[in-house]
N, C-alpha and C. Protein backbone atom coordinates (compact mmCIF):
# COMPACT_ATOMS: atom_id res chain seq x y z
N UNK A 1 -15.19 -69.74 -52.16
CA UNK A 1 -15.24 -70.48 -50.92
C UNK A 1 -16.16 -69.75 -49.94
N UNK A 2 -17.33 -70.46 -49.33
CA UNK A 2 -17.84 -69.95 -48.40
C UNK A 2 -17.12 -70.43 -46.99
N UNK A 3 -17.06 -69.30 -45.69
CA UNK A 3 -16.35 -69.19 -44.92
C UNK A 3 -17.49 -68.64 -43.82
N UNK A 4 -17.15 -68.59 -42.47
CA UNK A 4 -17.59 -68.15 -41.57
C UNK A 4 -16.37 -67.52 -40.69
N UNK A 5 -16.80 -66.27 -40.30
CA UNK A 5 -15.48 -65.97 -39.54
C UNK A 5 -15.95 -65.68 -38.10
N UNK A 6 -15.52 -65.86 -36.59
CA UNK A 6 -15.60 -66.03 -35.77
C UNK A 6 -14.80 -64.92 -35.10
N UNK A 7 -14.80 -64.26 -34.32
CA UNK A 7 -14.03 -63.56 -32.79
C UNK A 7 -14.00 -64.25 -31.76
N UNK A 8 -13.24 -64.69 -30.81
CA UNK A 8 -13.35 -65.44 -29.73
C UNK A 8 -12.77 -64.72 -28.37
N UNK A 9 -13.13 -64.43 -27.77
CA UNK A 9 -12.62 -63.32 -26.22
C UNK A 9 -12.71 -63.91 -25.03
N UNK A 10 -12.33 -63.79 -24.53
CA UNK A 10 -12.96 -64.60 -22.70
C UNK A 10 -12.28 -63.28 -21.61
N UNK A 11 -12.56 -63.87 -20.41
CA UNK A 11 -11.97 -63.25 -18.90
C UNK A 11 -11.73 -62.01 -19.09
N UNK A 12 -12.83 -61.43 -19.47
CA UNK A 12 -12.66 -59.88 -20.04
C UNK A 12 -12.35 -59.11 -18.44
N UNK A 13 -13.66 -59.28 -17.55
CA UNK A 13 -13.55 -59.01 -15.94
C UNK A 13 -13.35 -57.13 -16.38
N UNK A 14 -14.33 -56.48 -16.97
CA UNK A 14 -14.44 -55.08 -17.29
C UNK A 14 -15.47 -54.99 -16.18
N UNK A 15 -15.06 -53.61 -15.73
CA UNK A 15 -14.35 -53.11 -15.23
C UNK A 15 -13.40 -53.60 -13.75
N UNK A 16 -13.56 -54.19 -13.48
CA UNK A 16 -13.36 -54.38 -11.90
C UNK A 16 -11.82 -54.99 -12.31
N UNK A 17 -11.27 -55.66 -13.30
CA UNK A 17 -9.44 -55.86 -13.16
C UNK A 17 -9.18 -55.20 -14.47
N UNK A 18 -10.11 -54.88 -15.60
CA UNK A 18 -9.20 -53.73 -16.53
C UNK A 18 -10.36 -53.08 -17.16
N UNK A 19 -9.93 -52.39 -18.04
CA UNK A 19 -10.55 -51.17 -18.13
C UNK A 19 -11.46 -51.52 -20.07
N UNK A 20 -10.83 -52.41 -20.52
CA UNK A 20 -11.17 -52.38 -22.09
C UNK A 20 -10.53 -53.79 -22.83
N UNK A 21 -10.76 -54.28 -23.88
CA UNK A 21 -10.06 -54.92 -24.31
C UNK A 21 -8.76 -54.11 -24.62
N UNK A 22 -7.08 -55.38 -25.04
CA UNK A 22 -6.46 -54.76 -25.37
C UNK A 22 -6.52 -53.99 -26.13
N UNK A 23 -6.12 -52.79 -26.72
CA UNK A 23 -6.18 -51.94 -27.92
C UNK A 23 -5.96 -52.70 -29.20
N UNK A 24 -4.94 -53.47 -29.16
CA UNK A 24 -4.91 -54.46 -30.53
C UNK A 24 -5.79 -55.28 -31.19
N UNK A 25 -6.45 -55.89 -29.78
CA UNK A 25 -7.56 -56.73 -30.16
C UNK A 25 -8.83 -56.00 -30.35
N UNK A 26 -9.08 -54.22 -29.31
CA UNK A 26 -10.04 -53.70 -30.17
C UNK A 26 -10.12 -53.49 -31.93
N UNK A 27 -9.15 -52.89 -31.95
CA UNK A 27 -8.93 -52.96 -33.53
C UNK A 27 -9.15 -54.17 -34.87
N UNK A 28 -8.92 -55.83 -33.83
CA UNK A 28 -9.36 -56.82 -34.80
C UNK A 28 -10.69 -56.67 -34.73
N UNK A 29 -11.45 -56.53 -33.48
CA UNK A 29 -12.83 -56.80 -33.58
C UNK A 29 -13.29 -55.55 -34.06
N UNK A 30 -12.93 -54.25 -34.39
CA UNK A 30 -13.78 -53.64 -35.08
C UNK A 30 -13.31 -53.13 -36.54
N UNK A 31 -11.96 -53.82 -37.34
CA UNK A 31 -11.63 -54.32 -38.56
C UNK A 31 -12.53 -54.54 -39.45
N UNK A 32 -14.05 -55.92 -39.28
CA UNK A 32 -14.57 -56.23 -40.30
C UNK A 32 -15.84 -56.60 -39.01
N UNK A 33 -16.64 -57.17 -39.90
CA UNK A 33 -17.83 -57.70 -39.68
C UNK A 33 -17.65 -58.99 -39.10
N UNK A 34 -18.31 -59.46 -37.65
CA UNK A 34 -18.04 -61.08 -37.34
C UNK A 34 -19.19 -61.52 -37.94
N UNK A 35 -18.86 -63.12 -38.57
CA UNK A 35 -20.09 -63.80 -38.65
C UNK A 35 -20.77 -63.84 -37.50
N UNK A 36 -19.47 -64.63 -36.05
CA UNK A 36 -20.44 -64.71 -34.84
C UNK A 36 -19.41 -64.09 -34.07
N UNK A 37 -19.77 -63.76 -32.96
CA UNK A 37 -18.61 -63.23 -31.62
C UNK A 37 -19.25 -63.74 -30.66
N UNK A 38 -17.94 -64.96 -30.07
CA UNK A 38 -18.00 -65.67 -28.93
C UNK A 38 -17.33 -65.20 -27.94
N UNK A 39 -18.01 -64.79 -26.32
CA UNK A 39 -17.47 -64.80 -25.33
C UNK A 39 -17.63 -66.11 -24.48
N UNK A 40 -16.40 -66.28 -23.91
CA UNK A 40 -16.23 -67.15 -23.00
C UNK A 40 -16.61 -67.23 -21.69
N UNK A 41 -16.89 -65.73 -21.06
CA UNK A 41 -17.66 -65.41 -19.80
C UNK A 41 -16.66 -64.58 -19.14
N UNK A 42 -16.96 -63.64 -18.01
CA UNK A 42 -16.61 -63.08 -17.23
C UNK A 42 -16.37 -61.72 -17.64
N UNK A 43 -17.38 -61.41 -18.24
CA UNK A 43 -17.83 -59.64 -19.01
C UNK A 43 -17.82 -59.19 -17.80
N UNK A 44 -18.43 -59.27 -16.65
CA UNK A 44 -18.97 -58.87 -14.92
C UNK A 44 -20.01 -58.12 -15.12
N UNK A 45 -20.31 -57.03 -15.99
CA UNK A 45 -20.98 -56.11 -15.93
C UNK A 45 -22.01 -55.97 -17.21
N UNK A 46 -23.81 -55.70 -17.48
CA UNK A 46 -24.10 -55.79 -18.41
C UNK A 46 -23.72 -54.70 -19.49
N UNK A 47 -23.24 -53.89 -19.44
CA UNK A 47 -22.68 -52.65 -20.11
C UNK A 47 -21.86 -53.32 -21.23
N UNK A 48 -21.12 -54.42 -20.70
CA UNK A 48 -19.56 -55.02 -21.46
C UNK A 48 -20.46 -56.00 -22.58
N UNK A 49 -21.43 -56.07 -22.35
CA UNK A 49 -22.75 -57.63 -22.82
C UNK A 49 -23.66 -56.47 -23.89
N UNK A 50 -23.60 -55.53 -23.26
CA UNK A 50 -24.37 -54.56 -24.41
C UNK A 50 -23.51 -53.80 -25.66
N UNK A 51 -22.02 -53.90 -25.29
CA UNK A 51 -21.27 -53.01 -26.24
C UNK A 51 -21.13 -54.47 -27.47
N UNK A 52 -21.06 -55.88 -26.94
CA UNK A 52 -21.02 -56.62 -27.85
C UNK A 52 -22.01 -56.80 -28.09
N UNK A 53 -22.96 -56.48 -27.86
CA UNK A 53 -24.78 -56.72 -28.47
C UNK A 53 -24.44 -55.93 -29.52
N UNK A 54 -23.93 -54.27 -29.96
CA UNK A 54 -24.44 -53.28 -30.76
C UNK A 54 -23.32 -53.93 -31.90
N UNK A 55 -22.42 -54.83 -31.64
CA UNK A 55 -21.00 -55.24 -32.46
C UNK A 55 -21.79 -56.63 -33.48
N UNK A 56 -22.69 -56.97 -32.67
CA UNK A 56 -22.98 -58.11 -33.45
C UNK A 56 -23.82 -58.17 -34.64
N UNK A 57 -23.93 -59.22 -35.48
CA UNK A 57 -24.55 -59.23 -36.96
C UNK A 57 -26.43 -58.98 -36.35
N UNK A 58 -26.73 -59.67 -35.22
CA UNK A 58 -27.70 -59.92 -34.83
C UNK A 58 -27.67 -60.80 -33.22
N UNK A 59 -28.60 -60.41 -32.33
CA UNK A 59 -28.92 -61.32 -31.38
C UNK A 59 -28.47 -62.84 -31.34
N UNK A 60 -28.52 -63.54 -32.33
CA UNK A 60 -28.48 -65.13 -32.13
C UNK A 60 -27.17 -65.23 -32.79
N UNK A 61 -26.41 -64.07 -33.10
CA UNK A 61 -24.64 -64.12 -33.72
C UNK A 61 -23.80 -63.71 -32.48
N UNK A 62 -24.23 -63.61 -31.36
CA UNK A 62 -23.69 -62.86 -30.14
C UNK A 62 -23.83 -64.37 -28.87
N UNK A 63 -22.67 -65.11 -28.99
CA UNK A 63 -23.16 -66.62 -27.97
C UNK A 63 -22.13 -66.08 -26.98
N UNK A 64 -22.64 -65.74 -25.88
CA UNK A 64 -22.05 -65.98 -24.60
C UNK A 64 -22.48 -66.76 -23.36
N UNK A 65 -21.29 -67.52 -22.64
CA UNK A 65 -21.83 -68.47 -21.53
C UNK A 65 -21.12 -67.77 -20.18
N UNK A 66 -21.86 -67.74 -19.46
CA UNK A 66 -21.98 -67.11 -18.17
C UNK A 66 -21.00 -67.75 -17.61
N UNK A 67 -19.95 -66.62 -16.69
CA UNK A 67 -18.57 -67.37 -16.35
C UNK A 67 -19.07 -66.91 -14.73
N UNK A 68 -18.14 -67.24 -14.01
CA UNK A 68 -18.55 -67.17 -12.14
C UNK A 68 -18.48 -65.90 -11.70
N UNK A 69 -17.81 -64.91 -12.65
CA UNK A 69 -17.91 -63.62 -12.06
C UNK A 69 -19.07 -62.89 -12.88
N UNK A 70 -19.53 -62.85 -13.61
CA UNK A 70 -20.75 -62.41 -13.97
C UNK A 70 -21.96 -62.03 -13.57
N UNK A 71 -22.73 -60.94 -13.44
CA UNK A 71 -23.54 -60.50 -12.30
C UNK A 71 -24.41 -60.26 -13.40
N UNK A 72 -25.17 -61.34 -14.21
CA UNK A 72 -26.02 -61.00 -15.38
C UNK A 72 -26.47 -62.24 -15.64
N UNK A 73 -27.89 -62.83 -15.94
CA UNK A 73 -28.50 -64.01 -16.06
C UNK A 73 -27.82 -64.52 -18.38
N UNK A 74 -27.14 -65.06 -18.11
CA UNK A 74 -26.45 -65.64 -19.63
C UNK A 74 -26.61 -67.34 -19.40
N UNK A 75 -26.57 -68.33 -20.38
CA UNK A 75 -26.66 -69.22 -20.07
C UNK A 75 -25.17 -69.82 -20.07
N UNK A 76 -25.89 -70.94 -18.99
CA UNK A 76 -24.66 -71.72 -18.82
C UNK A 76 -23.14 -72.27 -19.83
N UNK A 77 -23.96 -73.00 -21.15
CA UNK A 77 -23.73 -73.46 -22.24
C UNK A 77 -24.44 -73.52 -23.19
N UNK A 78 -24.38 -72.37 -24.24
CA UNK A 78 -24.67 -71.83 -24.96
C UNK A 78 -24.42 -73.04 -26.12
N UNK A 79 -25.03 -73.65 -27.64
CA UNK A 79 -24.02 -73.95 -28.70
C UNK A 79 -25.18 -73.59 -30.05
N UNK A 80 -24.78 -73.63 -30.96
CA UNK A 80 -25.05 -73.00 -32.27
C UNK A 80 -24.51 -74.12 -33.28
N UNK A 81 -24.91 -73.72 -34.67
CA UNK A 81 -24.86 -74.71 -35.53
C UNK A 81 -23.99 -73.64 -36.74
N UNK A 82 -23.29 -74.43 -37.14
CA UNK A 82 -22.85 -74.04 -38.61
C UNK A 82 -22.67 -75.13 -39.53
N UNK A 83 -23.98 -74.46 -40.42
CA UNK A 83 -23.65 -75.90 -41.46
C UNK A 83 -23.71 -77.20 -40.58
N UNK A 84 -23.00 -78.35 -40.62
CA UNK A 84 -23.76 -79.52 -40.16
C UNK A 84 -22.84 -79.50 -38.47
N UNK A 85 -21.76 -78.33 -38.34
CA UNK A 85 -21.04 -78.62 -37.62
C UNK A 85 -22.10 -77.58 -36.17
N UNK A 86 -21.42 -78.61 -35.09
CA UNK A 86 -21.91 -77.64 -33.76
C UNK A 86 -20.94 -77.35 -32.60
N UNK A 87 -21.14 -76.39 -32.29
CA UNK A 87 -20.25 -75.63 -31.76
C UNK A 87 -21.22 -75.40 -30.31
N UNK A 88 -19.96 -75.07 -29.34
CA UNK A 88 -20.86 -74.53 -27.82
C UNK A 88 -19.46 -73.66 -27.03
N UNK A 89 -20.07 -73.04 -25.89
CA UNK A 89 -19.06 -72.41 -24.91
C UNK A 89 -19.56 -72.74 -23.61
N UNK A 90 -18.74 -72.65 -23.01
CA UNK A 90 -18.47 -73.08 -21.78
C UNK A 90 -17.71 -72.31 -20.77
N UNK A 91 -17.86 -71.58 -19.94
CA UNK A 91 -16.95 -70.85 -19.41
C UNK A 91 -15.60 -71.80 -18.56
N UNK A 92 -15.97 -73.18 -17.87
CA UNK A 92 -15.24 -73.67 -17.45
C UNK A 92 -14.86 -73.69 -15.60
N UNK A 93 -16.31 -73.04 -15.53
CA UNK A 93 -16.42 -72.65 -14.00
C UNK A 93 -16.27 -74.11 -13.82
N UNK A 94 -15.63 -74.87 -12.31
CA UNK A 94 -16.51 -76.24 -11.94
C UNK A 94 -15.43 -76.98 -12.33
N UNK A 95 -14.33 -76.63 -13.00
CA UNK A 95 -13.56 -77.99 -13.76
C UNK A 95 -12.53 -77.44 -13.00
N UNK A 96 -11.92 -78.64 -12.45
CA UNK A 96 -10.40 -78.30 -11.55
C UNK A 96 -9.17 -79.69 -11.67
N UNK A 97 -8.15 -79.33 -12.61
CA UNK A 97 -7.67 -77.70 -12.46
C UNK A 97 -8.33 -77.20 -13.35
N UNK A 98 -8.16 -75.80 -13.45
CA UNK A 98 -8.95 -75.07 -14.45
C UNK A 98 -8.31 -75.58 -15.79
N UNK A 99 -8.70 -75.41 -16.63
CA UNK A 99 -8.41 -75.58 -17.78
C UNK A 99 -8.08 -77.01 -18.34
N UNK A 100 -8.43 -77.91 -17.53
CA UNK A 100 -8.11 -79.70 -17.83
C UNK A 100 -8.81 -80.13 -18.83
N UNK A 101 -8.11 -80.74 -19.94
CA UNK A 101 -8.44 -80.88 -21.16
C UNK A 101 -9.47 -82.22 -21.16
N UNK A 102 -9.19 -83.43 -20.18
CA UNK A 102 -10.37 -84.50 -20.11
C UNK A 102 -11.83 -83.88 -19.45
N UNK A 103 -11.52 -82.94 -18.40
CA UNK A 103 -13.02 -82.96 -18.17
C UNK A 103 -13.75 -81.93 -19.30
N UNK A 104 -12.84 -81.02 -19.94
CA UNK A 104 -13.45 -80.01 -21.09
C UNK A 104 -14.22 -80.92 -22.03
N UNK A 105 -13.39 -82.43 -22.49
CA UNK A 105 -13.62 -82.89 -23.14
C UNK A 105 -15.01 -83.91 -23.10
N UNK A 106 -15.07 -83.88 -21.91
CA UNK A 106 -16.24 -84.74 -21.20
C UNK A 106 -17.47 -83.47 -21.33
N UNK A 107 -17.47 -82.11 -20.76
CA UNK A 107 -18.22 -81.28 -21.10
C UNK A 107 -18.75 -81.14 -22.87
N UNK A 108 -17.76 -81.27 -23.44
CA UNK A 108 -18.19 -81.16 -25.22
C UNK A 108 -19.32 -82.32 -25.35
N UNK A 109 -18.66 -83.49 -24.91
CA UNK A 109 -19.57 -84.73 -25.22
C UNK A 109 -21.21 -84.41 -24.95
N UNK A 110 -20.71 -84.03 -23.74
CA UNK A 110 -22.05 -83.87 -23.38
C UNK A 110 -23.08 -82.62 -23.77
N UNK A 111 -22.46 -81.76 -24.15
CA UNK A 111 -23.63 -80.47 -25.13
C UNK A 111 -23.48 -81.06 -26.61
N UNK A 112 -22.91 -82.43 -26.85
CA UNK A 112 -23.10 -82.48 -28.12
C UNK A 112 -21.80 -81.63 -29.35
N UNK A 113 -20.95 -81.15 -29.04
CA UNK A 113 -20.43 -80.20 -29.85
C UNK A 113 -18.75 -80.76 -30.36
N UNK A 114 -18.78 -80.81 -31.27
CA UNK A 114 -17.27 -80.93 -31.99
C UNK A 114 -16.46 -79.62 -31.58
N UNK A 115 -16.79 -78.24 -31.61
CA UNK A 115 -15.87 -77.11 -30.92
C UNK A 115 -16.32 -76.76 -29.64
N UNK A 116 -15.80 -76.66 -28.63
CA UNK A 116 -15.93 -75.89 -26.84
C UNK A 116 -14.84 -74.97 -27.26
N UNK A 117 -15.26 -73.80 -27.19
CA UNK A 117 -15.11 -72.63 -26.52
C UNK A 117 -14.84 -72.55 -25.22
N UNK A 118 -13.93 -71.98 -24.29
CA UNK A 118 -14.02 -72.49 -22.97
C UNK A 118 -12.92 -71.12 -22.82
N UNK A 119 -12.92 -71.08 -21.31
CA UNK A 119 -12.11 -69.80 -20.64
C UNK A 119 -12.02 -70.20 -19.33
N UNK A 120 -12.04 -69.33 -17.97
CA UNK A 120 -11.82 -69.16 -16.78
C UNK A 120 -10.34 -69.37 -16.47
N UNK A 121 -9.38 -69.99 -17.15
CA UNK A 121 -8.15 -70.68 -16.59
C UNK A 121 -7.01 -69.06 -16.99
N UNK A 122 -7.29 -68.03 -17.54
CA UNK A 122 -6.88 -66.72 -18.20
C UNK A 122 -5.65 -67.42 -18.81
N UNK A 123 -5.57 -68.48 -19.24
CA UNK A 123 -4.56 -69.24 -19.91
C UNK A 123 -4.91 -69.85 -21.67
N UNK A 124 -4.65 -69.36 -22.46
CA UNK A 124 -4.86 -69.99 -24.13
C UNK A 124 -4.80 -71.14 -24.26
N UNK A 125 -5.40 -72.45 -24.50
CA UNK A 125 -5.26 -73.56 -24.90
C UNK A 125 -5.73 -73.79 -26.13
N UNK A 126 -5.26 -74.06 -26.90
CA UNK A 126 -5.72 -75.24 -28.35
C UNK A 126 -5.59 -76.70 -28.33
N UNK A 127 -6.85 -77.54 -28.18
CA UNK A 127 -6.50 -78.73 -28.23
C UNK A 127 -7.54 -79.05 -29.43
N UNK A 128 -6.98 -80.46 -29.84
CA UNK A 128 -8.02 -80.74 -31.24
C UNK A 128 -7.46 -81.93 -31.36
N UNK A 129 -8.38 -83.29 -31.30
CA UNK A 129 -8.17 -84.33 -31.62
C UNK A 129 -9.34 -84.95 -32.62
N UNK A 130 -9.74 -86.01 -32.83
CA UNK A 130 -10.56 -86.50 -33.90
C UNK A 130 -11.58 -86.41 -33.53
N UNK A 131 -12.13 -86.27 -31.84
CA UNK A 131 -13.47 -85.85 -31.44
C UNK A 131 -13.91 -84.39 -31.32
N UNK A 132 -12.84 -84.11 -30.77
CA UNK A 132 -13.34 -82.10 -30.23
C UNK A 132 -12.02 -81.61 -30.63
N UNK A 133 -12.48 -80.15 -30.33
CA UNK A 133 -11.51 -79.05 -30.83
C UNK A 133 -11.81 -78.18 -29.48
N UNK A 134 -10.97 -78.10 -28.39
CA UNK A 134 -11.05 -76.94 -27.47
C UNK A 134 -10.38 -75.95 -27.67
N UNK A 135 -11.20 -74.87 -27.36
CA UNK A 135 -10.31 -73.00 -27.46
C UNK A 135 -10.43 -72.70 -26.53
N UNK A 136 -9.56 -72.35 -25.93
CA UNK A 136 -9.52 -71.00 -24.78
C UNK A 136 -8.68 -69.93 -25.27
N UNK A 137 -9.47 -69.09 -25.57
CA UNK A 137 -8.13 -67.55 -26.03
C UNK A 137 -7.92 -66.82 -24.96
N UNK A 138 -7.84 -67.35 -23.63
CA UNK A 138 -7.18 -67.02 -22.32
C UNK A 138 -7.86 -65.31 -22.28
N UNK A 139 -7.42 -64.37 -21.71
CA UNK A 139 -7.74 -63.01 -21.15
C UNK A 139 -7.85 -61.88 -22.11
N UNK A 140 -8.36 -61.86 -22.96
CA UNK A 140 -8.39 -60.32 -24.08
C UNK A 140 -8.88 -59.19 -23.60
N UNK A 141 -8.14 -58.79 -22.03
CA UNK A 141 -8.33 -57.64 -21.40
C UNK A 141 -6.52 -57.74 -20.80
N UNK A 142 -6.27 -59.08 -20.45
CA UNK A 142 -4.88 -58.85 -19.84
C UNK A 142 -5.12 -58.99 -17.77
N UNK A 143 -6.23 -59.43 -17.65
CA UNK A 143 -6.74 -59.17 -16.55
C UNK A 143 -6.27 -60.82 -15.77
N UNK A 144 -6.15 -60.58 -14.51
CA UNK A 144 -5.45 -60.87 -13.75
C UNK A 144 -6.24 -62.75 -13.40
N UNK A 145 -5.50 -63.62 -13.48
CA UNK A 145 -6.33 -65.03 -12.71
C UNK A 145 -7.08 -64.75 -11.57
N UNK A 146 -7.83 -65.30 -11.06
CA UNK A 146 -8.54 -65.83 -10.01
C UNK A 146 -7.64 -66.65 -9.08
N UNK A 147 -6.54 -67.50 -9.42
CA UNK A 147 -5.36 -68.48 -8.94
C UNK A 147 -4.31 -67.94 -9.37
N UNK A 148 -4.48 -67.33 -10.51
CA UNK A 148 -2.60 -67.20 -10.93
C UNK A 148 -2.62 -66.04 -11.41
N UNK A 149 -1.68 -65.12 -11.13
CA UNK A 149 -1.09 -63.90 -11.52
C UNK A 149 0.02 -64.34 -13.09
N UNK A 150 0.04 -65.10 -13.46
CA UNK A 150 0.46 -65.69 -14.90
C UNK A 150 -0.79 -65.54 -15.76
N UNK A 151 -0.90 -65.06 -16.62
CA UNK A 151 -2.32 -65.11 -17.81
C UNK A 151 -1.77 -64.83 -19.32
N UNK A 152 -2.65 -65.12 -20.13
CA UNK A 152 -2.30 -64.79 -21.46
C UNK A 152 -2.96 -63.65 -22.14
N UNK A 153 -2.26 -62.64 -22.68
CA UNK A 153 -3.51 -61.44 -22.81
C UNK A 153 -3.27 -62.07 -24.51
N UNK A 154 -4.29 -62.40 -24.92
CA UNK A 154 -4.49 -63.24 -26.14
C UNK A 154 -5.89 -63.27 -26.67
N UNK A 155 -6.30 -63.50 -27.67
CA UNK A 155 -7.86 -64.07 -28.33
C UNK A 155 -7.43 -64.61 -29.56
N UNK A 156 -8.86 -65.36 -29.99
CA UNK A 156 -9.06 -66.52 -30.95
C UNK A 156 -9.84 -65.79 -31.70
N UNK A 157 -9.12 -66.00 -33.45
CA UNK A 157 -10.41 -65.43 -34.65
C UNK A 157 -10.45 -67.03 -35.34
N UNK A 158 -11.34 -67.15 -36.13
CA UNK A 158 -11.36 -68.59 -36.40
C UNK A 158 -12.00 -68.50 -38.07
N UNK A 159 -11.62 -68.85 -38.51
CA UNK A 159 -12.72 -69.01 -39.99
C UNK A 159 -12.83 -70.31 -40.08
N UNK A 160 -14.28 -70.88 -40.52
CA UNK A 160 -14.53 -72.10 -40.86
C UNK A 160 -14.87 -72.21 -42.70
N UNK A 161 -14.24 -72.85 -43.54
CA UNK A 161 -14.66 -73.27 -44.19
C UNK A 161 -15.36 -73.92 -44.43
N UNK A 162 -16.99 -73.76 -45.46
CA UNK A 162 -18.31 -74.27 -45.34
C UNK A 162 -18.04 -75.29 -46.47
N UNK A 163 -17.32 -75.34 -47.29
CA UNK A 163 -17.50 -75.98 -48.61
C UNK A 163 -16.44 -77.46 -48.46
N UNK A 164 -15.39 -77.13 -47.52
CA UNK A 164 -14.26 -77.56 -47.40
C UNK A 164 -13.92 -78.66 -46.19
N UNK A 165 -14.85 -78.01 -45.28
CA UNK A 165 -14.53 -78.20 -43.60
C UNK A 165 -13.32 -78.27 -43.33
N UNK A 166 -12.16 -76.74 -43.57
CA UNK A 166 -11.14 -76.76 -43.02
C UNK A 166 -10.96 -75.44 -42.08
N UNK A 167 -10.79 -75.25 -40.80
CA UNK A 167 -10.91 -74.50 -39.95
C UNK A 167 -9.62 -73.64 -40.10
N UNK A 168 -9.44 -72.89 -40.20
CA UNK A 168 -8.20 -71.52 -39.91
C UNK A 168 -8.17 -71.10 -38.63
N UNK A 169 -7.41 -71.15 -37.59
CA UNK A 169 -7.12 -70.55 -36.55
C UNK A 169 -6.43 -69.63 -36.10
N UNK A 170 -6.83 -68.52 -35.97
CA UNK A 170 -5.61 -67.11 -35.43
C UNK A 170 -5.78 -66.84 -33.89
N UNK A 171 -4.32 -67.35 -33.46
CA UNK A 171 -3.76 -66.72 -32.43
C UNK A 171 -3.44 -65.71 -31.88
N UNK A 172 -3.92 -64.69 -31.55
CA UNK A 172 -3.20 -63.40 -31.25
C UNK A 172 -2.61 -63.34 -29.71
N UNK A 173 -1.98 -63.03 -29.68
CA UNK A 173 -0.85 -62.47 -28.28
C UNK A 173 -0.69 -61.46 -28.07
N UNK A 174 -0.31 -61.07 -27.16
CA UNK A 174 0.64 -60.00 -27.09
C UNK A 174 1.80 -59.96 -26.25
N UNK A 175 2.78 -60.12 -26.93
CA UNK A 175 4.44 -60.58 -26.75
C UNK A 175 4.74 -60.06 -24.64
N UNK A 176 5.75 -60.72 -24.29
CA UNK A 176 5.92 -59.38 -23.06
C UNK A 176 6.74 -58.54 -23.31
N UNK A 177 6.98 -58.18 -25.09
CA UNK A 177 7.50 -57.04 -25.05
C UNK A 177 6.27 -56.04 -25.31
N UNK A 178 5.26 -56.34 -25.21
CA UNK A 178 3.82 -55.83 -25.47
C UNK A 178 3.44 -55.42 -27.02
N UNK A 179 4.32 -56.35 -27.43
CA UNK A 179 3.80 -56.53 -29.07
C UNK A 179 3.24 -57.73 -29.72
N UNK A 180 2.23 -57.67 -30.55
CA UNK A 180 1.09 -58.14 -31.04
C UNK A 180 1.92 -59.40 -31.70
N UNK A 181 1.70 -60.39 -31.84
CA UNK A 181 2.12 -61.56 -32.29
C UNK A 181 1.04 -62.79 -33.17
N UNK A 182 0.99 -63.26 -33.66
CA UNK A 182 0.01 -64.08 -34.30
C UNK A 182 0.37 -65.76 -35.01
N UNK A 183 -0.14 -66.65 -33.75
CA UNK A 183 0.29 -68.19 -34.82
C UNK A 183 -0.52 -68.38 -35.30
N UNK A 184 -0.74 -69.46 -36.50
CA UNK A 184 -1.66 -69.89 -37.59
C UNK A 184 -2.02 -70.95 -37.34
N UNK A 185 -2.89 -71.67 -37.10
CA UNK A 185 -3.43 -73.59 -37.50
C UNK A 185 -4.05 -73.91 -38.32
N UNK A 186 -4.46 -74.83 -38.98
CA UNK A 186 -4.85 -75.11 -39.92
C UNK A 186 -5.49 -76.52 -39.72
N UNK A 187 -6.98 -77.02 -39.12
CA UNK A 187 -7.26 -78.15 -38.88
C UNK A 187 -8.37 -78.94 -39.94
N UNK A 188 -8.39 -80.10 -40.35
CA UNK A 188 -9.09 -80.31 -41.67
C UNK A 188 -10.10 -81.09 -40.65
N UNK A 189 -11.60 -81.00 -41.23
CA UNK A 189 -12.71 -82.05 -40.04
C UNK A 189 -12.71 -82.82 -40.88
């Protein structure tokens, strides 16, 4: 089976509300090799944009979209191709409430993309209906909302099956007993 495997991070906000990814989630991302590593935006600083530059397979395996706290020229909406499928990110600046699944969904339409990637809301969403598939893996620093002192310190790994078109989704958490947790999905295109 050919596969693609994915990292997904957002609302990192290094340094200025935390200091690193969680420790757990450093350890997934430096486990194995990503096909691609997606940020969702809000690195703040280019330092955080360069440590995932040296992580990546290559330049054009490294898609990040510029979130509102970012002090670094990234593009808006980034998307990429796998196999026949296309994919984009979105940080989600502009959409209120944050994280509203019709206008995300109105954003996909419009870059064209069956997966959005999306963040700013520091909240995890999975949505997936017969048109799009939205991710937000909410805060993989643990760092604080912009609106809400509620967040998810969480990220998204994803494998796509190339032969198959069946997507694997890993959830990671981290419990509030501050232990690592993981749900599974399983979506067929």
């Amino acid at each position: 089976m050919v596969s693609v495997k994915i990292f997904i991070a957002g609302d990192l906000h290094i340094p200025s509300r935390a200091a690193m990814l969680h420790p757990d989630f450093e350890s997934v991302l430096l486990q194995q090799e990503w096909d691609y590593i997606v940020l969702t935006g809000d690195l703040t600083t280019p330092s955080v944009l360069h440590r995932f530059e040296k992580l990546a397979r290559s330049p054009k395996k490294l898609i990040v979209a510029r979130g509102n706290m970012d002090q670094m020229t990234l593009p808006l909406k980034p998307t990429f191709e796998i196999g026949s499928l296309r994919l984009g990110a979105f940080h989600g600046t502009d959409v209120n409430p944050r994280g509203d699944i019709l206008q995300l969904k109105n954003v996909a339409k419009e870059m064209g993309v069956r997966i959005l990637f999306t963040g700013h809301s520091h909240k995890t969403s999975i949505h997936f209906d017969d048109e799009h598939i939205i991710l937000n893996p909410g805060t993989s620093t643990g760092a604080s909302g912009g609106t809400s002192w509620s967040v998810d310190t969480a990220l998204i790994t994803m494998e796509i099956s190339l032969d198959k078109y069946v997507i694997l989704i890993n959830w990671l958490k981290i419990n509030k007993n501050g232990k690592l947790e993981i749900e599974r999905l399983t979506i067929n295109l």
